[in-house]
C-alpha atoms as a PDB file:
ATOM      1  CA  UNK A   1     241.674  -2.286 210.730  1.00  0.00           C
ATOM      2  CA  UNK A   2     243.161  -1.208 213.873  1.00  0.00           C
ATOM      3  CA  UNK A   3     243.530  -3.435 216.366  1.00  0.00           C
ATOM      4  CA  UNK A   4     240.785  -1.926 218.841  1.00  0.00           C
ATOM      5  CA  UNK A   5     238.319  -2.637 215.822  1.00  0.00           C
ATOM      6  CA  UNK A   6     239.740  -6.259 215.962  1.00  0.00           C
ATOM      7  CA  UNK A   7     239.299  -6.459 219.307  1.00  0.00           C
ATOM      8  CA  UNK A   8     235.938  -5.761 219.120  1.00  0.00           C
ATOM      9  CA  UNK A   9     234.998  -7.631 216.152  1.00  0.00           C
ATOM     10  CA  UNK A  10     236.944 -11.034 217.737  1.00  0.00           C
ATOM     11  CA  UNK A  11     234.821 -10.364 221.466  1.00  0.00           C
ATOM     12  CA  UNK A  12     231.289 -10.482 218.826  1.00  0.00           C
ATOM     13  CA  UNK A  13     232.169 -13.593 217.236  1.00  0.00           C
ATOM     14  CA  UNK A  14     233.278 -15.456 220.180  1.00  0.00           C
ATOM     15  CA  UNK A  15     230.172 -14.165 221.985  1.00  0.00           C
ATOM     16  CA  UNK A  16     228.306 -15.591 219.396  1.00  0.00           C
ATOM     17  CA  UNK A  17     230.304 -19.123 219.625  1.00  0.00           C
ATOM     18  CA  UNK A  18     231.439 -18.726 216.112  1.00  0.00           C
ATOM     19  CA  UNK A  19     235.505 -18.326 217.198  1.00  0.00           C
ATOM     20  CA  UNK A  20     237.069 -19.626 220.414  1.00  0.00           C
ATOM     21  CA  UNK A  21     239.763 -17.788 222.022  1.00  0.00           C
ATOM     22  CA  UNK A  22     242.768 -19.278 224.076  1.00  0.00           C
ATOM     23  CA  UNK A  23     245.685 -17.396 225.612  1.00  0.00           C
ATOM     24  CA  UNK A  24     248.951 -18.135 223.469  1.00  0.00           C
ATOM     25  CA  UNK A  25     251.295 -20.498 225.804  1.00  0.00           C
ATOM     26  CA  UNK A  26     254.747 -19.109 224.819  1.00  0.00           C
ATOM     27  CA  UNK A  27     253.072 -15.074 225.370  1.00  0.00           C
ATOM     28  CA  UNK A  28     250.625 -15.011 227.466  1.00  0.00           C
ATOM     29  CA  UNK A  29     249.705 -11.562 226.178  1.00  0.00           C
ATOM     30  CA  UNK A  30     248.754 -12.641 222.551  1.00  0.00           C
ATOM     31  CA  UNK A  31     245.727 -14.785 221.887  1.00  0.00           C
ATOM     32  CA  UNK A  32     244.899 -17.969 219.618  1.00  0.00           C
ATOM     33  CA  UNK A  33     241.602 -17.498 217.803  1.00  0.00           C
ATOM     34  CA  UNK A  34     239.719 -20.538 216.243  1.00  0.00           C
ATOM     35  CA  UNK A  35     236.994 -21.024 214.810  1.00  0.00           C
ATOM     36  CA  UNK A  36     234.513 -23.286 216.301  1.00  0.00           C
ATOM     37  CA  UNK A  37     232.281 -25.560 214.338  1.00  0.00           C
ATOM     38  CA  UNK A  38     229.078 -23.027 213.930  1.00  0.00           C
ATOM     39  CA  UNK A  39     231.661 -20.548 213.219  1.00  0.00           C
ATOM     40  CA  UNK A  40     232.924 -23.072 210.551  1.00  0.00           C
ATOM     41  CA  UNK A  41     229.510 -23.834 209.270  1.00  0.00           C
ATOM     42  CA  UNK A  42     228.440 -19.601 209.335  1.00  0.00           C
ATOM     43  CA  UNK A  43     231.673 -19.556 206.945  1.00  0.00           C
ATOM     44  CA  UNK A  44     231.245 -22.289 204.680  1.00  0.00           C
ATOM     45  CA  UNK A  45     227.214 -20.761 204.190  1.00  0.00           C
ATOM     46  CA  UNK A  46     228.953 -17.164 203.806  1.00  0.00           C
ATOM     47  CA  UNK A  47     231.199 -18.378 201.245  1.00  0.00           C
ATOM     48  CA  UNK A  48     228.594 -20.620 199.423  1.00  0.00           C
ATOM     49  CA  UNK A  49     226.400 -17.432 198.836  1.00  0.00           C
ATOM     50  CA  UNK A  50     228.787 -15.388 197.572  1.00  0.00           C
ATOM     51  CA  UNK A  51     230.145 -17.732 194.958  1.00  0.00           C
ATOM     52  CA  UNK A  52     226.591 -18.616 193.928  1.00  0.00           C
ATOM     53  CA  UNK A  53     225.448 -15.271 192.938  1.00  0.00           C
ATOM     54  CA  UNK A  54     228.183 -15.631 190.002  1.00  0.00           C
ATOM     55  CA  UNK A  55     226.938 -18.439 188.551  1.00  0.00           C
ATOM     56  CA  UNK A  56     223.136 -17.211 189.225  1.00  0.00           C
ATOM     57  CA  UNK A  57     223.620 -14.241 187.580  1.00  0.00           C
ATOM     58  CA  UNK A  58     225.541 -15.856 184.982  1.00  0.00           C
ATOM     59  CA  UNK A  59     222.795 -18.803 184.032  1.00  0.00           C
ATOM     60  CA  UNK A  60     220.202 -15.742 183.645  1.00  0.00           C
ATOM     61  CA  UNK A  61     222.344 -14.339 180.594  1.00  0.00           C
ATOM     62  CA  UNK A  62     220.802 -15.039 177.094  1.00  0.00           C
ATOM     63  CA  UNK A  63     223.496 -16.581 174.964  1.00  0.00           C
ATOM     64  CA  UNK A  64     223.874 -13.447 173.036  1.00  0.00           C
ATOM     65  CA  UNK A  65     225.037 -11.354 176.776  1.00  0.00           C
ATOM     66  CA  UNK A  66     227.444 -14.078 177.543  1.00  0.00           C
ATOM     67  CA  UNK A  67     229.610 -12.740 174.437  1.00  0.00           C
ATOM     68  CA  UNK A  68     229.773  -9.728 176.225  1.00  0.00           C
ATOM     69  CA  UNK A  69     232.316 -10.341 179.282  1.00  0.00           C
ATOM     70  CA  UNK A  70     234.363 -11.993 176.536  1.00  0.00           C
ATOM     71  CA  UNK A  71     234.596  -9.609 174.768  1.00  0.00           C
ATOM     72  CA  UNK A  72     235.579  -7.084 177.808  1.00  0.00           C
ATOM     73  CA  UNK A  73     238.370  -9.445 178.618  1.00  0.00           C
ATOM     74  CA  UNK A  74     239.965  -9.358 175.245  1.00  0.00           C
ATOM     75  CA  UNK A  75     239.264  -5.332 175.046  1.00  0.00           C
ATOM     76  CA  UNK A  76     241.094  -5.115 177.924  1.00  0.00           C
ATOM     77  CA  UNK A  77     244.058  -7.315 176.636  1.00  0.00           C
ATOM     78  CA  UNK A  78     244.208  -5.767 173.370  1.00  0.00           C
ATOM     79  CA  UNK A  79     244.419  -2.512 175.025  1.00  0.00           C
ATOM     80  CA  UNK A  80     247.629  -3.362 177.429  1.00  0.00           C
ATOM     81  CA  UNK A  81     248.952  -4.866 174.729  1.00  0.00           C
ATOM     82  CA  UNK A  82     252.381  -2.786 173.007  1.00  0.00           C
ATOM     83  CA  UNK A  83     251.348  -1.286 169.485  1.00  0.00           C
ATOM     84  CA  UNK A  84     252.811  -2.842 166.402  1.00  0.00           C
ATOM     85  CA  UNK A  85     254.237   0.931 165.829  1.00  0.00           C
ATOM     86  CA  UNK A  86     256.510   0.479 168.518  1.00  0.00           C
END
């Protein structure tokens, strides 16, 4: 991103109270961004859905679909995989 995009971005979160911003002591012209304890709780939900769906998605397979990413995975090996040939 460039950093007017970041800019941006940083002045929504901390005007939603979910990062707080301090000037940096050693250069004043660079900024310390935290994040604040809703922004740490907004995270931990964010993160929380996104590694559910996974396992969601995954506990709706029938037993014969969860062969199937298996399989894929070994395809996929097998295929980078030199040929006996040479």
């Amino acid at each position: 991103m460039r950093p007017q995009s970041l800019t941006r971005v940083f002045a929504e979160l901390e005007a939603e109270g979910l990062i707080a911003r301090e000037t940096d002591t050693v250069d004043r012209r660079r900024s310390v961004l935290t994040l604040t304890e809703p922004g740490r709780r907004a995270l931990e939900r964010d993160m929380a859905e996104r590694d559910g769906w996974p396992a969601e998605a995954l506990g709706a397979l029938g037993e014969t679909e969860h062969g199937v990413p298996a399989s894929a995975a070994l395809r996929e090996r097998l295929a980078g995989m030199p040929s006996p040939e040479g």
